[in-house]
PDB file of N, CA and C in Angstrom:
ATOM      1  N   UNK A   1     282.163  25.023  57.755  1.00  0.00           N
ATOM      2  CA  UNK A   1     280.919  25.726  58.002  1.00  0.00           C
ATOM      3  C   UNK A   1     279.918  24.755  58.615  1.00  0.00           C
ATOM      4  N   UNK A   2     279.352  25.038  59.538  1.00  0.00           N
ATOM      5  CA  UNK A   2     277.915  24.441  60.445  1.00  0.00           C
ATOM      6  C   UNK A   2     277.247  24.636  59.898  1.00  0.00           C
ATOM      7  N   UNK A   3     275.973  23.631  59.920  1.00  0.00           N
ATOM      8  CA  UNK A   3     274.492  23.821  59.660  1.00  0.00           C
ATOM      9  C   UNK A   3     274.037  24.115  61.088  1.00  0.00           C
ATOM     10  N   UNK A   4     274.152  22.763  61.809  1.00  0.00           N
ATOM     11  CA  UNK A   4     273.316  22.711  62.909  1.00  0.00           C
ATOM     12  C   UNK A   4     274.338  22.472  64.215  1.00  0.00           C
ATOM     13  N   UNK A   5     273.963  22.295  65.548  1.00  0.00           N
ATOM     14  CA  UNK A   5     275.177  21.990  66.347  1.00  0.00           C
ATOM     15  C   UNK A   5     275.872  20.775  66.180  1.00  0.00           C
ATOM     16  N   UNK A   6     277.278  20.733  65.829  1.00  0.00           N
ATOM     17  CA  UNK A   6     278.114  19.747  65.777  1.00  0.00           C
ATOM     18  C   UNK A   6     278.030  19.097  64.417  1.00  0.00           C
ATOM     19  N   UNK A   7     276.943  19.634  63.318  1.00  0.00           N
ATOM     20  CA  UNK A   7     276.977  18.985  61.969  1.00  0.00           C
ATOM     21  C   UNK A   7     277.738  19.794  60.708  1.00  0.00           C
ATOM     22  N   UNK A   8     278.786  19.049  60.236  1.00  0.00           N
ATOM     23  CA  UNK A   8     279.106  19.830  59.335  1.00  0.00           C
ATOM     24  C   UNK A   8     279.506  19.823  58.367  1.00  0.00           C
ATOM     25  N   UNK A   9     279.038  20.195  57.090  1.00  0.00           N
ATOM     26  CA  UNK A   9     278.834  20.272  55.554  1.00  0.00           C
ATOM     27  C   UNK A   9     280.048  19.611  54.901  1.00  0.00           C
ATOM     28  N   UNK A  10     279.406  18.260  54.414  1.00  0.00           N
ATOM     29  CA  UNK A  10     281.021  17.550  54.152  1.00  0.00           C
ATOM     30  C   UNK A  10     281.635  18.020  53.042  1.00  0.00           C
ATOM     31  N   UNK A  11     281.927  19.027  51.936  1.00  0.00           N
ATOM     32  CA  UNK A  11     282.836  20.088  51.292  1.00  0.00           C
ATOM     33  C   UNK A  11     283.371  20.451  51.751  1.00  0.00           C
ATOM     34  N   UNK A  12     282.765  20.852  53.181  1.00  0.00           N
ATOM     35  CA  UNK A  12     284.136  22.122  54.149  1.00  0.00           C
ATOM     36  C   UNK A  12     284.898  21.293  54.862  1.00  0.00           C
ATOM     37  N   UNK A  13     284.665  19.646  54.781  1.00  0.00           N
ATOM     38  CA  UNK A  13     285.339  19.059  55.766  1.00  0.00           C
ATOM     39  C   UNK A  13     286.947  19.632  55.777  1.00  0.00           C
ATOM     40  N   UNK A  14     287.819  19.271  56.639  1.00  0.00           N
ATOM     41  CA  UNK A  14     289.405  19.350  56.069  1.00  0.00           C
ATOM     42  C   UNK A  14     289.913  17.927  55.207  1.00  0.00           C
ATOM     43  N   UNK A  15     289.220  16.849  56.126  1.00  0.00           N
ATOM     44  CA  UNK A  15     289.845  15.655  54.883  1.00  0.00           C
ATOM     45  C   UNK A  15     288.964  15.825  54.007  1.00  0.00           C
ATOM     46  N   UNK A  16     288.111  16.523  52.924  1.00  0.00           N
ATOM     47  CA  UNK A  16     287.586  16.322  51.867  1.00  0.00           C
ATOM     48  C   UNK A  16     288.345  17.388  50.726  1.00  0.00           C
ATOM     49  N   UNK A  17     288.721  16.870  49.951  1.00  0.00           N
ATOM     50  CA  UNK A  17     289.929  17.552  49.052  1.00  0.00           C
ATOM     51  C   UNK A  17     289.092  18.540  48.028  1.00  0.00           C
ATOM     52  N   UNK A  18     289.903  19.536  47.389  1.00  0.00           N
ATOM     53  CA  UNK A  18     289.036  19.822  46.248  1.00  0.00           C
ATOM     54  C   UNK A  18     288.153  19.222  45.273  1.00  0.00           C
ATOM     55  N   UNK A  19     287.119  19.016  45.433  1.00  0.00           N
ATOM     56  CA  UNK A  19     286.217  19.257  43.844  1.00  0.00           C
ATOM     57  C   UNK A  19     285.592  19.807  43.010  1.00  0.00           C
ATOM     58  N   UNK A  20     286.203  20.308  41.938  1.00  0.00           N
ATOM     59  CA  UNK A  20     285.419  21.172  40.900  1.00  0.00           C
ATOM     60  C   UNK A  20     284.941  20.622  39.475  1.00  0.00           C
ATOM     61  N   UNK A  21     284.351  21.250  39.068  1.00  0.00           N
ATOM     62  CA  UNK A  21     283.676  20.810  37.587  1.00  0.00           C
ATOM     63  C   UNK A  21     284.368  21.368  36.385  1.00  0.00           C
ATOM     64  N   UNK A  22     284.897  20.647  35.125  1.00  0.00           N
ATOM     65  CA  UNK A  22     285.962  20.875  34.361  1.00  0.00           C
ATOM     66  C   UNK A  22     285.071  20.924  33.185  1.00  0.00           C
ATOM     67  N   UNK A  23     285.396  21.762  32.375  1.00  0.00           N
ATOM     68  CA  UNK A  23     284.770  22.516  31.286  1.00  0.00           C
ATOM     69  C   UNK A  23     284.868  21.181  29.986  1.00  0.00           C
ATOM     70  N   UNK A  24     283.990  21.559  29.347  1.00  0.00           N
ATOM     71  CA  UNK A  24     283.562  20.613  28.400  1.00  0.00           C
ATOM     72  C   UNK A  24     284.650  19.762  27.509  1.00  0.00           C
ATOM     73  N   UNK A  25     285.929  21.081  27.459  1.00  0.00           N
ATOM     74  CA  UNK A  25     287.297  21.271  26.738  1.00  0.00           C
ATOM     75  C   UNK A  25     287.660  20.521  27.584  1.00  0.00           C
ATOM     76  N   UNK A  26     288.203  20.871  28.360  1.00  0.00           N
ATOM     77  CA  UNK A  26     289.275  20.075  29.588  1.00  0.00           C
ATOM     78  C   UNK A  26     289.025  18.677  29.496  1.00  0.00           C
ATOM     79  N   UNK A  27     287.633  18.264  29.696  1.00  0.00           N
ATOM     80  CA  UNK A  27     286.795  17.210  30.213  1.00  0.00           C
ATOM     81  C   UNK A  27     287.799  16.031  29.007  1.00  0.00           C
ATOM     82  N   UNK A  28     287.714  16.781  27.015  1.00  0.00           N
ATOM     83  CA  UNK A  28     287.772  15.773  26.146  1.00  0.00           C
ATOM     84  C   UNK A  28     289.393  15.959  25.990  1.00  0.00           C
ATOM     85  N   UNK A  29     290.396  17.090  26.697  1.00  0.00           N
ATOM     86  CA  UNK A  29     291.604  16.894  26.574  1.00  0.00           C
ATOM     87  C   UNK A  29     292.681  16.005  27.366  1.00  0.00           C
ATOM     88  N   UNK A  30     291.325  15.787  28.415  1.00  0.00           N
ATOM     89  CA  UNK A  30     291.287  14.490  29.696  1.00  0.00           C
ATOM     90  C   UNK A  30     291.702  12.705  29.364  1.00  0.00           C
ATOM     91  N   UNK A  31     290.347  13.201  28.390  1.00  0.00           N
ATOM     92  CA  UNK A  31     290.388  11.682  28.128  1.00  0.00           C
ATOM     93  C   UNK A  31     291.033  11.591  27.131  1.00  0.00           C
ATOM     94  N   UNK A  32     291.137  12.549  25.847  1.00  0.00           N
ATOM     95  CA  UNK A  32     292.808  12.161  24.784  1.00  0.00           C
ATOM     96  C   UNK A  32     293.663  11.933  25.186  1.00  0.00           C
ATOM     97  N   UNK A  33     293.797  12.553  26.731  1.00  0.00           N
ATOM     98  CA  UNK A  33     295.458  12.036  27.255  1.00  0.00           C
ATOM     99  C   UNK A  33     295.329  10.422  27.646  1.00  0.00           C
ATOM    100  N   UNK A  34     294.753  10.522  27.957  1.00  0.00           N
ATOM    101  CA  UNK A  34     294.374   8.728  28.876  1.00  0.00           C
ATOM    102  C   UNK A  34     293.768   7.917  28.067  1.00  0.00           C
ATOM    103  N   UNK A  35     293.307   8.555  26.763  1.00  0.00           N
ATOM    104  CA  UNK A  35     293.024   7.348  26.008  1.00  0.00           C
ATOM    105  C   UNK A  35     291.601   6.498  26.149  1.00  0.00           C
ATOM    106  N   UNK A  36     290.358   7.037  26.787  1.00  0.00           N
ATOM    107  CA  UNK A  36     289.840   6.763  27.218  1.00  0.00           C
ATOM    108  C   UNK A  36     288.354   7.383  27.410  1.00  0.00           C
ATOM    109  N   UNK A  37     287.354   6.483  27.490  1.00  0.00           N
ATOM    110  CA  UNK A  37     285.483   7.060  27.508  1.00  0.00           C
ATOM    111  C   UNK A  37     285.478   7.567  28.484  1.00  0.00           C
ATOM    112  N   UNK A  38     284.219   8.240  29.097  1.00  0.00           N
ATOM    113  CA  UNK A  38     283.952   8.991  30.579  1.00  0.00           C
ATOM    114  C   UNK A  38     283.668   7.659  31.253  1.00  0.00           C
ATOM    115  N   UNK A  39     282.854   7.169  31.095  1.00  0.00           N
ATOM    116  CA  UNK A  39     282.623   5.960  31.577  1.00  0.00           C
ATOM    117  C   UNK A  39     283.816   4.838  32.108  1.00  0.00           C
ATOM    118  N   UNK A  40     284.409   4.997  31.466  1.00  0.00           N
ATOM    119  CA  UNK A  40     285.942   3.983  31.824  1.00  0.00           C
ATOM    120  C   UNK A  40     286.543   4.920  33.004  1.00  0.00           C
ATOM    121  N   UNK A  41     286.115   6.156  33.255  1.00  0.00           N
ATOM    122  CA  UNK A  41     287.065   7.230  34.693  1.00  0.00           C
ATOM    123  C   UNK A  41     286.369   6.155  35.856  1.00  0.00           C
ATOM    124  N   UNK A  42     286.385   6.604  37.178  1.00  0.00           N
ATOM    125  CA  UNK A  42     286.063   6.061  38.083  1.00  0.00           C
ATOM    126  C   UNK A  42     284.420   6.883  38.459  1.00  0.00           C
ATOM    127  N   UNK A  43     283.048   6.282  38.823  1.00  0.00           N
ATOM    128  CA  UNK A  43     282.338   7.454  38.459  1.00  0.00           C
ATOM    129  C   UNK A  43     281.898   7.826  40.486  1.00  0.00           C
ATOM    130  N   UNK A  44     281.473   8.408  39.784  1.00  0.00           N
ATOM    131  CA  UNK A  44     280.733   9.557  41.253  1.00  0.00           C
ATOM    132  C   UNK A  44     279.634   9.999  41.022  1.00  0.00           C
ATOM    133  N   UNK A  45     278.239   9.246  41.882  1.00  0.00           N
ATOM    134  CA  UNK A  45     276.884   9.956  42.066  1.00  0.00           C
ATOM    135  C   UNK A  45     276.147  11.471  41.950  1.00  0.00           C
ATOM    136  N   UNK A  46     275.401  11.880  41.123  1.00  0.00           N
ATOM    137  CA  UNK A  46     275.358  12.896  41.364  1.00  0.00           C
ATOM    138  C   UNK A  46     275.128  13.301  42.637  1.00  0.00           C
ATOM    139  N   UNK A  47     274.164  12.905  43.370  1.00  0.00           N
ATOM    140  CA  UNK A  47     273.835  13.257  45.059  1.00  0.00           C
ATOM    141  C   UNK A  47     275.225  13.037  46.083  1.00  0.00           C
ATOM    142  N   UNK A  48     275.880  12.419  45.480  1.00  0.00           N
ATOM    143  CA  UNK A  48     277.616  12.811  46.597  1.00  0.00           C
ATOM    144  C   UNK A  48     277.630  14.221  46.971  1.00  0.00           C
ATOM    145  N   UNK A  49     278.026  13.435  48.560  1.00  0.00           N
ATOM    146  CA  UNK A  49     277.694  14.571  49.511  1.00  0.00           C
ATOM    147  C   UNK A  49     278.641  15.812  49.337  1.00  0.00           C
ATOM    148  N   UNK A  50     280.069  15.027  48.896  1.00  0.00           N
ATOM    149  CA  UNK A  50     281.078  16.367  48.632  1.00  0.00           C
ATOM    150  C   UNK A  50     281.320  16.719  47.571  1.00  0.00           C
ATOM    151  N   UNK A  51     279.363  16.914  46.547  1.00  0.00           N
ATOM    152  CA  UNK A  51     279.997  17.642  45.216  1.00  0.00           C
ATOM    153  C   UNK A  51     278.264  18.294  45.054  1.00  0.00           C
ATOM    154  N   UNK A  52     277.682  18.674  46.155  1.00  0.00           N
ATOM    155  CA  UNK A  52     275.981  18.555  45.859  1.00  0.00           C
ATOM    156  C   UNK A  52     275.717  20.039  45.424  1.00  0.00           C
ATOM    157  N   UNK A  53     276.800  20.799  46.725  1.00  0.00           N
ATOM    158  CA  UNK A  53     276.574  22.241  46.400  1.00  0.00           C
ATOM    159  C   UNK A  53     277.409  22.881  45.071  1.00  0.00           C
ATOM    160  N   UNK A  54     278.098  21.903  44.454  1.00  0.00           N
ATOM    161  CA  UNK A  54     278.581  22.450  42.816  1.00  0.00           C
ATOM    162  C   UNK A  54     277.635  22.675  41.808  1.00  0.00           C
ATOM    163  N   UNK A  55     276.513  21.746  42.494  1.00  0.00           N
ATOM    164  CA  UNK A  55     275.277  22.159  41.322  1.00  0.00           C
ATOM    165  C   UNK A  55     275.970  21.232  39.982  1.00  0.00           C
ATOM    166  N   UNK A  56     276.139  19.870  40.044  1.00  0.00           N
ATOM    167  CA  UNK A  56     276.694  19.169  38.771  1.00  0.00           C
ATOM    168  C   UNK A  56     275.042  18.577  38.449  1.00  0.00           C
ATOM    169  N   UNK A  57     275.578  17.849  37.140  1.00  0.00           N
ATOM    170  CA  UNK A  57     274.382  17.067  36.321  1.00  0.00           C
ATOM    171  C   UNK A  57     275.102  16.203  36.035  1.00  0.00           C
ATOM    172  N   UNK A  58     274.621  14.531  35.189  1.00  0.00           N
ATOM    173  CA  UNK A  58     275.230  14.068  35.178  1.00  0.00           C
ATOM    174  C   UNK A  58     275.797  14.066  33.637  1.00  0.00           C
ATOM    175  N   UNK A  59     276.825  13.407  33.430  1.00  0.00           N
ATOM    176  CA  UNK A  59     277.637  13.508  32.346  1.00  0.00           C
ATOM    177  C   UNK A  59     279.026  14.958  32.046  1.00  0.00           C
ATOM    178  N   UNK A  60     278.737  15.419  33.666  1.00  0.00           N
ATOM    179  CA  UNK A  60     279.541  16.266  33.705  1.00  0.00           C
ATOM    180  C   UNK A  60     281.347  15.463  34.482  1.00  0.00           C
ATOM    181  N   UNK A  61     282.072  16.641  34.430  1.00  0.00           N
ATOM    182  CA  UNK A  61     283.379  15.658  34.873  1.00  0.00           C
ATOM    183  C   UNK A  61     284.179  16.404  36.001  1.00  0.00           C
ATOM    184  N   UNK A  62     284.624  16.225  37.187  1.00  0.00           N
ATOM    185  CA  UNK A  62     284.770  16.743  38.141  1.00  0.00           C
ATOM    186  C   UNK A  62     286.254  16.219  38.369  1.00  0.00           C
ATOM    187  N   UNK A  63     287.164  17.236  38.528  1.00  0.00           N
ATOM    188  CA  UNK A  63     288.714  17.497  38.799  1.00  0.00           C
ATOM    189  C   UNK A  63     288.669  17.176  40.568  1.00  0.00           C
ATOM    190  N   UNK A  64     289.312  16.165  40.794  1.00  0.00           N
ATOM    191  CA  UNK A  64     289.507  16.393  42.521  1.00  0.00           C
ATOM    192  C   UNK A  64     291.037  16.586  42.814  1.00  0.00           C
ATOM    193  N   UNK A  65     291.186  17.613  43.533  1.00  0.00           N
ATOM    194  CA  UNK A  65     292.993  17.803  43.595  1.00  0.00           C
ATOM    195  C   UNK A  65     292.873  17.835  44.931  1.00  0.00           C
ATOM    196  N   UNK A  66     293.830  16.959  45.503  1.00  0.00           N
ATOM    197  CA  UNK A  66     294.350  16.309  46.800  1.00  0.00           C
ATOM    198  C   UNK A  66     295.747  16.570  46.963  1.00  0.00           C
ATOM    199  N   UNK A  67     296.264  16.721  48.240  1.00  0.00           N
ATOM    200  CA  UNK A  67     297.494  16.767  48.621  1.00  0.00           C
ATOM    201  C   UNK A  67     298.094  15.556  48.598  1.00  0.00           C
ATOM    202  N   UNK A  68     299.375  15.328  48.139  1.00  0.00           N
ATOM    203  CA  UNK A  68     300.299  14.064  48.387  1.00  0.00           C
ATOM    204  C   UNK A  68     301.254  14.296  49.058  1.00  0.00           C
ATOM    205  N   UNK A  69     301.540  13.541  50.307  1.00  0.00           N
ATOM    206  CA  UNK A  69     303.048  13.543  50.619  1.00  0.00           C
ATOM    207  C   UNK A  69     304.281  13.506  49.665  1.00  0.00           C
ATOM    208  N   UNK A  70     303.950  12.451  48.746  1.00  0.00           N
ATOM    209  CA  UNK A  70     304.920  11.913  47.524  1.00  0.00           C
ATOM    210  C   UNK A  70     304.978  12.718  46.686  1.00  0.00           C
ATOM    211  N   UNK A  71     304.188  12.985  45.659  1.00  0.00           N
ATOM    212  CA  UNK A  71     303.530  14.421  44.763  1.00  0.00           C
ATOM    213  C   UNK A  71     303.469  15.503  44.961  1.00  0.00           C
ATOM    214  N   UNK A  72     303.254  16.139  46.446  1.00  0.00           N
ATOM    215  CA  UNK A  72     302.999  17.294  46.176  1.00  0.00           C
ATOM    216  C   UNK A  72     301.389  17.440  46.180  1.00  0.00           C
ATOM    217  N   UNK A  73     300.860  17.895  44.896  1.00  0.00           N
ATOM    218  CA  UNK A  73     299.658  17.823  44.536  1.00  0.00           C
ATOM    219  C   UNK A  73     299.445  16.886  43.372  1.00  0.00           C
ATOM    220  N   UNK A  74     298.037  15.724  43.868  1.00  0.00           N
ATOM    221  CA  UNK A  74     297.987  14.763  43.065  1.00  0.00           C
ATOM    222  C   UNK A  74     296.328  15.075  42.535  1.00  0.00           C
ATOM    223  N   UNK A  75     296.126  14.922  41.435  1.00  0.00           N
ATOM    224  CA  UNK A  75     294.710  15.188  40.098  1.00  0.00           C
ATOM    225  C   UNK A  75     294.354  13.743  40.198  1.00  0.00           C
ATOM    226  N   UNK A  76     292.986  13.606  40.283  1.00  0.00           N
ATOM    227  CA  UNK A  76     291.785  12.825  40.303  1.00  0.00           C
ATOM    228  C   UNK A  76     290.843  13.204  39.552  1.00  0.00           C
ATOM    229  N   UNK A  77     290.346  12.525  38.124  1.00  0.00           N
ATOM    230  CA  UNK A  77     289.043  12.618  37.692  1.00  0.00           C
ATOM    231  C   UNK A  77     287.911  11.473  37.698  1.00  0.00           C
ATOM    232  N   UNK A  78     286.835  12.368  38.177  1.00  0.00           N
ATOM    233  CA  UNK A  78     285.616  11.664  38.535  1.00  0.00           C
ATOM    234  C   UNK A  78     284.344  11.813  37.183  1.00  0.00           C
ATOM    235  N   UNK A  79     283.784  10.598  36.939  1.00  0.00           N
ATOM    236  CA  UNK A  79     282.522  11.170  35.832  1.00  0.00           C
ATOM    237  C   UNK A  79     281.163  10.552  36.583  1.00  0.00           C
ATOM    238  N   UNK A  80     280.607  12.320  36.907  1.00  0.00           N
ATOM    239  CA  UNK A  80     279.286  12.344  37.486  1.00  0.00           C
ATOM    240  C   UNK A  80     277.842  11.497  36.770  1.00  0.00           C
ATOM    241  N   UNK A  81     277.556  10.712  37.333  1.00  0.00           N
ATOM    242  CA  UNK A  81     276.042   9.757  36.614  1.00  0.00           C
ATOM    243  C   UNK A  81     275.233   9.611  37.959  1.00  0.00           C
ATOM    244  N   UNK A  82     274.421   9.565  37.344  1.00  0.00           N
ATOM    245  CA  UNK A  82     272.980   9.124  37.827  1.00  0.00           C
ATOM    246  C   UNK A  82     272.515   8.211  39.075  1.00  0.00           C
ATOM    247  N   UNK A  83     271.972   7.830  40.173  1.00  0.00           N
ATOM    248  CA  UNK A  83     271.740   7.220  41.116  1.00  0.00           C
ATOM    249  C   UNK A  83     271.670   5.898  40.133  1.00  0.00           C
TER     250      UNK A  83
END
């Protein structure tokens, strides 16, 4: 999708993979599997450009699912904080 001529909304890019926001549940069945704080995930700004129109806050936790050659489909979690 365009905004303006030739600019365009980096969510819709094609290389920008899914990101969605994972429910409070998911978020702590996440880290029981991995053993692990939100803080220890890899984190992501709230103002990132390919998660602005999800409307996140921070301390929320965002699922990114990407295509793999190898995999198939490969899961990425991100924990949203603060500038």
């Amino acid at each position: 999708m365009a905004t303006k001529k030739n600019q365009v909304l980096v969510p819709d890019h094609v290389y920008v993979p899914k990101h969605e926001i994972i429910s409070k549940q998911e978020a702590e069945e996440i880290l029981k599997k991995y053993n692990c704080k939100p803080t220890e995930l890899p984190l992501i700004y709230v103002t990132d450009p390919a998660i602005l129109k999800l409307g996140v806050k921070p301390g929320d936790m965002i699922k990114i699912t990407r295509d793999s050659s190898t995999a198939g489909t490969s899961l990425y979690y991100r924990y949203v904080v603060e500038n």
